[in-house]
N, C-alpha and C. Protein backbone atom coordinates (compact mmCIF):
# COMPACT_ATOMS: atom_id res chain seq x y z
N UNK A 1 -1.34 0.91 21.92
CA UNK A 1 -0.13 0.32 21.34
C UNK A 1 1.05 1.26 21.67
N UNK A 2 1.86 1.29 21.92
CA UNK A 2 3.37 1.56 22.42
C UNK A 2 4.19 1.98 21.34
N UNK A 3 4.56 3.14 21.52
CA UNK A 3 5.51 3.66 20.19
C UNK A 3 6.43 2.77 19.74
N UNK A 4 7.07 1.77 20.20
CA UNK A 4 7.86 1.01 19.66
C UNK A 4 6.92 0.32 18.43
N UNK A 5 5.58 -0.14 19.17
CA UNK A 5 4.89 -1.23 18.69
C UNK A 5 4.76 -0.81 17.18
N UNK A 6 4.16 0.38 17.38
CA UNK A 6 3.80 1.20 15.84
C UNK A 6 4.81 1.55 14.92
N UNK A 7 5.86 1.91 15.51
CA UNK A 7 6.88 2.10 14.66
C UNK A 7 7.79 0.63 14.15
N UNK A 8 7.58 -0.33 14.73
CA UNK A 8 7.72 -1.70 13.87
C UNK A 8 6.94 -1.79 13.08
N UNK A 9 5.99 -1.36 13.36
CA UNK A 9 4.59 -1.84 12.46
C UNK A 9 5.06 -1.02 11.05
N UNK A 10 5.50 0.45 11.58
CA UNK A 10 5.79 1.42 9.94
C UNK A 10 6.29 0.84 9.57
N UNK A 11 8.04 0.04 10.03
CA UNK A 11 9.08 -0.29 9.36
C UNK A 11 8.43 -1.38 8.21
N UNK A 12 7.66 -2.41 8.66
CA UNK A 12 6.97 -3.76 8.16
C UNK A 12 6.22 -2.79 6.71
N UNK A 13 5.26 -1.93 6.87
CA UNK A 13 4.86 -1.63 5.92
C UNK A 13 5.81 -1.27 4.83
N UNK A 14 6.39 -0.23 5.30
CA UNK A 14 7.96 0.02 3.95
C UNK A 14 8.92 -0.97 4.04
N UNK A 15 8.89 -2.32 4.28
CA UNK A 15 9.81 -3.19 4.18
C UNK A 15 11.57 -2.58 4.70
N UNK A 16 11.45 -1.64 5.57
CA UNK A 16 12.27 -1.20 6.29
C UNK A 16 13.34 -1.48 7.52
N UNK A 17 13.91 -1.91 8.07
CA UNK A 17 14.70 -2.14 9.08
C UNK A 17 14.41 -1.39 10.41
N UNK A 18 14.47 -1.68 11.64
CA UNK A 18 13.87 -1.15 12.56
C UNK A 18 14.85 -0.78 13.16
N UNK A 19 15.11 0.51 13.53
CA UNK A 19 16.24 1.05 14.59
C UNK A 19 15.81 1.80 15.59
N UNK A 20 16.12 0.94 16.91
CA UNK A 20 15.93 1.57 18.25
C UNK A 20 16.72 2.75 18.43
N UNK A 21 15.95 3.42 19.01
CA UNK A 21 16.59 5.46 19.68
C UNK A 21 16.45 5.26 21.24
N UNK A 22 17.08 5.48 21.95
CA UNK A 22 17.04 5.74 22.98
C UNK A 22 15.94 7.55 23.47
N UNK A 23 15.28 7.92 24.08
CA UNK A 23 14.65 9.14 24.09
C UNK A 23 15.78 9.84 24.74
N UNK A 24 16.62 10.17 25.61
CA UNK A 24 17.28 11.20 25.38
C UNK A 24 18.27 10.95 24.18
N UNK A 25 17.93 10.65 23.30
CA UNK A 25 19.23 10.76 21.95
C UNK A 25 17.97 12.13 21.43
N UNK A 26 18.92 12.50 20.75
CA UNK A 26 18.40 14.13 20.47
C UNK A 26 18.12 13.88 18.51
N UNK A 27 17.42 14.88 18.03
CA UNK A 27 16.95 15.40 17.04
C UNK A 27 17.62 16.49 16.48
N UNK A 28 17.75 17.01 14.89
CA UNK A 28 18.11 17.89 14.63
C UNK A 28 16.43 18.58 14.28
N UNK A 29 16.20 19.82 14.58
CA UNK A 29 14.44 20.10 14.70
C UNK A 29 14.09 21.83 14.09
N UNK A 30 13.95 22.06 12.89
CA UNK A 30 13.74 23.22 12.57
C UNK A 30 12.71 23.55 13.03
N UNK A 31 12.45 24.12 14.43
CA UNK A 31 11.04 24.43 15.16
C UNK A 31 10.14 25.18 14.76
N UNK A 32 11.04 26.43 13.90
CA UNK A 32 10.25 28.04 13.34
C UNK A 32 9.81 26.90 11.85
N UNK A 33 10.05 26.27 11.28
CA UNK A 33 8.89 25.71 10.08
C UNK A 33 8.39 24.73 10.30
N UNK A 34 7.94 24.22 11.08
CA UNK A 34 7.18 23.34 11.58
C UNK A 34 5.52 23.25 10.59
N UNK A 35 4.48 24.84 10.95
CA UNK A 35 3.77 25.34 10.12
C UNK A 35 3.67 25.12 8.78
N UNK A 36 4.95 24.73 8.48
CA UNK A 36 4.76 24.57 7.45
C UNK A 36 4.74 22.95 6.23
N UNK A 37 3.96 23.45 5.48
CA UNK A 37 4.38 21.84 4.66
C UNK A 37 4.93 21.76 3.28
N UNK A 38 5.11 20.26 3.14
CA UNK A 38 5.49 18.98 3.63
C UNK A 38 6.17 19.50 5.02
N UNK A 39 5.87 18.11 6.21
CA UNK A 39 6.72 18.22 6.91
C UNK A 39 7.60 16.91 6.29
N UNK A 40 9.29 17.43 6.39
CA UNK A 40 10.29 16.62 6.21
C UNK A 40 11.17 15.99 7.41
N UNK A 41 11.63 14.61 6.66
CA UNK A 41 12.38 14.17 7.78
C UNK A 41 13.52 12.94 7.19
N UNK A 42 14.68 13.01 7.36
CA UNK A 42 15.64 11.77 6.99
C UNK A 42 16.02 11.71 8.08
N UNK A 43 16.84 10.44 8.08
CA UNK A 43 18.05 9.44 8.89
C UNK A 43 19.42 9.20 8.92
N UNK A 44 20.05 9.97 9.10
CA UNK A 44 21.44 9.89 8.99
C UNK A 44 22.18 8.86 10.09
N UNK A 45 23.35 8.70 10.29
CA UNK A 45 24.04 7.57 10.99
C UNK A 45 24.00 8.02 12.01
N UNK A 46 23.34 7.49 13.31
CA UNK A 46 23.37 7.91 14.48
C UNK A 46 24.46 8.04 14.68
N UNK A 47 25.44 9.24 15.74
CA UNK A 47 26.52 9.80 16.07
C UNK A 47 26.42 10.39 17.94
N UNK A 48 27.06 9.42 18.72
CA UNK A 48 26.61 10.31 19.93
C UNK A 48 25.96 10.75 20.33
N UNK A 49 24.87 10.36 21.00
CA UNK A 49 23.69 10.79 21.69
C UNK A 49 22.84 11.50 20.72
N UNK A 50 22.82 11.60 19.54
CA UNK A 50 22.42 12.49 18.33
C UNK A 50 21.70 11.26 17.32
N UNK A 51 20.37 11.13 17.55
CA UNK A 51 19.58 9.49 16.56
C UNK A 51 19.78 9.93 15.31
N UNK A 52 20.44 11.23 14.94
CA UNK A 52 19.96 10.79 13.15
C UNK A 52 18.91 11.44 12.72
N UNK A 53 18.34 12.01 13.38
CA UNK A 53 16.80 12.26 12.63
C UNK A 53 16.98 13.72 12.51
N UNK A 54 16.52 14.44 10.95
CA UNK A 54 17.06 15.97 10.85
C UNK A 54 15.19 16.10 10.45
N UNK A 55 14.25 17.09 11.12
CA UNK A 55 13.18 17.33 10.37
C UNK A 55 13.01 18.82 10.30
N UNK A 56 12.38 19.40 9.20
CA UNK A 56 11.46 20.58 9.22
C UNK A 56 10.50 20.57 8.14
N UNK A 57 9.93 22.07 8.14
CA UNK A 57 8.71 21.80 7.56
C UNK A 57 8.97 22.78 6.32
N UNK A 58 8.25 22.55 4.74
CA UNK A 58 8.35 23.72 4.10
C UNK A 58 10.09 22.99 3.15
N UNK A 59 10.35 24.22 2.85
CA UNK A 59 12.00 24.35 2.20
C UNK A 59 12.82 23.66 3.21
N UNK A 60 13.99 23.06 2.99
CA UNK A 60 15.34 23.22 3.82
C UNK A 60 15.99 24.29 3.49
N UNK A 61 16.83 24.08 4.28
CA UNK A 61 17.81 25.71 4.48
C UNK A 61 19.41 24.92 4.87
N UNK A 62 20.30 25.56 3.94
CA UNK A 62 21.59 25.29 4.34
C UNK A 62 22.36 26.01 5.69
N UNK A 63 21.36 27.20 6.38
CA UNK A 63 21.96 27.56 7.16
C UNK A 63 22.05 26.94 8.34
N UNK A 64 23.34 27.61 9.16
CA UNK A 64 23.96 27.01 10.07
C UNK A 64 23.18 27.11 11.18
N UNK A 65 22.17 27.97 11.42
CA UNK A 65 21.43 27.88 12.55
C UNK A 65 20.10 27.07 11.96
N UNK A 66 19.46 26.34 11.04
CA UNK A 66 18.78 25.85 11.23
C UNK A 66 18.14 25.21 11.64
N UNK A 67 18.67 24.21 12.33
CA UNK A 67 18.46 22.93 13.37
C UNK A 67 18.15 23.26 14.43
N UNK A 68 17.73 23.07 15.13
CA UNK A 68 17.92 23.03 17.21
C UNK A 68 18.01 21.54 17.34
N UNK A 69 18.76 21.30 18.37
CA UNK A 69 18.76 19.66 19.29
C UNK A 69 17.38 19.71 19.98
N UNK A 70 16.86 18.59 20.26
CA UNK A 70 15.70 18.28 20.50
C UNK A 70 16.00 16.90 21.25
N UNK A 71 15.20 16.39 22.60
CA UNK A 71 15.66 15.34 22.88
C UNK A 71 14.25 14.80 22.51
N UNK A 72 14.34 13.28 21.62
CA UNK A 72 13.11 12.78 21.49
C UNK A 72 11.97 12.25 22.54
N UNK A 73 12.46 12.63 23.72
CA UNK A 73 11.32 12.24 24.51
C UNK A 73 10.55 13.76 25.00
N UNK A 74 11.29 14.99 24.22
CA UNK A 74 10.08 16.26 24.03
C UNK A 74 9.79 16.50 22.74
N UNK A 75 9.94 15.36 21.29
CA UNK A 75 8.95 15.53 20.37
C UNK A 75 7.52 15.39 20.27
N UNK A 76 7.44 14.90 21.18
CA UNK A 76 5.27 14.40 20.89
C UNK A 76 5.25 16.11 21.06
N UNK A 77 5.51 16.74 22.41
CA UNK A 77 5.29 18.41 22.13
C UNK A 77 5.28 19.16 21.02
N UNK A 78 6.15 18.45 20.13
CA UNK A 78 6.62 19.95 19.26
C UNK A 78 6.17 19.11 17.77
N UNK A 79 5.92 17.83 17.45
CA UNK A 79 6.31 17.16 16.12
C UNK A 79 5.81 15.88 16.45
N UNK A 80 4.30 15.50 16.74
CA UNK A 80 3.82 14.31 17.25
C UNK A 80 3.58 13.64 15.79
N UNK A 81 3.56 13.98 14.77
CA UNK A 81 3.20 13.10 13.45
C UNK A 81 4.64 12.62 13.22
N UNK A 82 5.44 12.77 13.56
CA UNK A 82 6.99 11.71 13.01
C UNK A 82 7.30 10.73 13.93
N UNK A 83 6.35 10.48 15.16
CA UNK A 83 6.44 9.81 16.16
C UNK A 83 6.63 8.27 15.57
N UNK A 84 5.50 7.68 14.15
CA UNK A 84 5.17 6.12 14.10
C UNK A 84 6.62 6.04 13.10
N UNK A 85 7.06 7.30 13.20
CA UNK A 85 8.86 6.87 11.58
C UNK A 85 9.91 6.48 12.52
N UNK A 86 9.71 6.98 13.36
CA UNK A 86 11.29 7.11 14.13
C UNK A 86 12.06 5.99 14.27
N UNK A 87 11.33 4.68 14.18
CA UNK A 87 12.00 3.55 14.00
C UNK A 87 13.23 3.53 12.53
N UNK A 88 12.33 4.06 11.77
CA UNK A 88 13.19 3.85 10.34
C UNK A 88 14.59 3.91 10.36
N UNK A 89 15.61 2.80 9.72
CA UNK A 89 17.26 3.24 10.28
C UNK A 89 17.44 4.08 9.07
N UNK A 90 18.97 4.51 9.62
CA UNK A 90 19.51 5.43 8.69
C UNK A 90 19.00 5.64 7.39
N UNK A 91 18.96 6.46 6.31
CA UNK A 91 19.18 6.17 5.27
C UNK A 91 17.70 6.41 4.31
N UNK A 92 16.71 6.44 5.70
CA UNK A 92 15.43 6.76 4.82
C UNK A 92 14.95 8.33 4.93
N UNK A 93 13.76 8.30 4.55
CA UNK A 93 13.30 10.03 4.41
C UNK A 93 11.75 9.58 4.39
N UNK A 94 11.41 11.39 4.62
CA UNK A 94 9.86 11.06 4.66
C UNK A 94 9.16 12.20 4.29
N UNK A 95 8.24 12.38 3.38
CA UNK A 95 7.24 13.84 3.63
C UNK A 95 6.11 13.10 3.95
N UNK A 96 5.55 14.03 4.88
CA UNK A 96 3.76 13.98 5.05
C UNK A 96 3.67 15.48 4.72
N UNK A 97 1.94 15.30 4.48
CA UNK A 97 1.17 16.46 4.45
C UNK A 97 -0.33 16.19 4.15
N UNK A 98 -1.30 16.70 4.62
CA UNK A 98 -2.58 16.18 4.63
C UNK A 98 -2.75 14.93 3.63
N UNK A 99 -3.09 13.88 3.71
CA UNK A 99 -3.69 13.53 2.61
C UNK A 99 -2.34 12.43 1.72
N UNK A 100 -1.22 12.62 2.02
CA UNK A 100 0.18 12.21 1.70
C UNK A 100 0.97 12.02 2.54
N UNK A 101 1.77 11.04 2.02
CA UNK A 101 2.60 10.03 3.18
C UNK A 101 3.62 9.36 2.30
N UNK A 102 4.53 9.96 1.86
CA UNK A 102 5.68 9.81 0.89
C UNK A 102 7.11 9.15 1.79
N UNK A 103 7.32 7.35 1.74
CA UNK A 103 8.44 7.58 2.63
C UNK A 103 9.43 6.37 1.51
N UNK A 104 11.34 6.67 1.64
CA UNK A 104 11.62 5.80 0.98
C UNK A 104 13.07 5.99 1.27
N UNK A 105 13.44 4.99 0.98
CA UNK A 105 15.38 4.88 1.35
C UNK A 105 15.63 5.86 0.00
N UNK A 106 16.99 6.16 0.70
CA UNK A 106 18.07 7.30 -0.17
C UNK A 106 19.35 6.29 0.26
N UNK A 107 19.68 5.79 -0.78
CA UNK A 107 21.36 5.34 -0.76
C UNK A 107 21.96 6.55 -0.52
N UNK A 108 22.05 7.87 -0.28
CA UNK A 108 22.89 9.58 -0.48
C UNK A 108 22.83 9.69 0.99
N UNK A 109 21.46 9.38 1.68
CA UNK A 109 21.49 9.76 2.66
C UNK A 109 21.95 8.80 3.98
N UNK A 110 21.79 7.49 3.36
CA UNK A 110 22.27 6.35 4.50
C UNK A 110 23.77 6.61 4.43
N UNK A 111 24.27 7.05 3.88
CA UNK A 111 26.20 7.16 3.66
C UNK A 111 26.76 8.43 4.53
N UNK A 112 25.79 9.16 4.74
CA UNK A 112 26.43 10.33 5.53
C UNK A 112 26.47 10.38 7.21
């Protein structure tokens, strides 16, 4: 099945909206917590070659270097479990972690 395929399929399960990414549209990607869990992930308003998608693993961090750009067609490398979300539009969020699979719209976060 075809990443699109599956990631319609997520949207259908959370009664979600499906938003196409282009793979070079880029990621915001805390690489150094990855290791760690929950891994996290929301949707912000796609902006310029930039899909929206902010993930790391563990705590967030307000700092300014937290992020790296990431183009989504080198996440299966680095972050292959957020692969079946990426459809999700703006506005949703997600933790996994063994065993858990926590995903759900944020009215806070679809506005930004």
């Amino acid at each position: 099945m075809s990443d699109f395929a599956v990631q319609q399929e997520t949207c259908h399960r959370f009664g979600a909206a499906f938003r196409a990414y282009d793979k070079m549209e880029k990621v915001g990607i805390a690489l150094e917590t990855l290791s760690e869990l929950p891994l996290n992930a929301l949707r912000v308003t796609p902006v310029g070659g930039v899909s929206g998608w902010y993930i790391w693993g563990g705590d967030y961090s307000a700092a300014s270097d937290f992020f790296s750009p990431l183009h989504i067609a080198h996440l299966e490398d680095y972050c292959g479990l957020i692969i079946p979300y990426l459809g999700l539009a703006p506005g949703w969020r997600l933790q996994l972690a063994p065993g858990h699979e926590d995903v759900w719209f944020d009215e806070n976060t679809a506005n930004e």
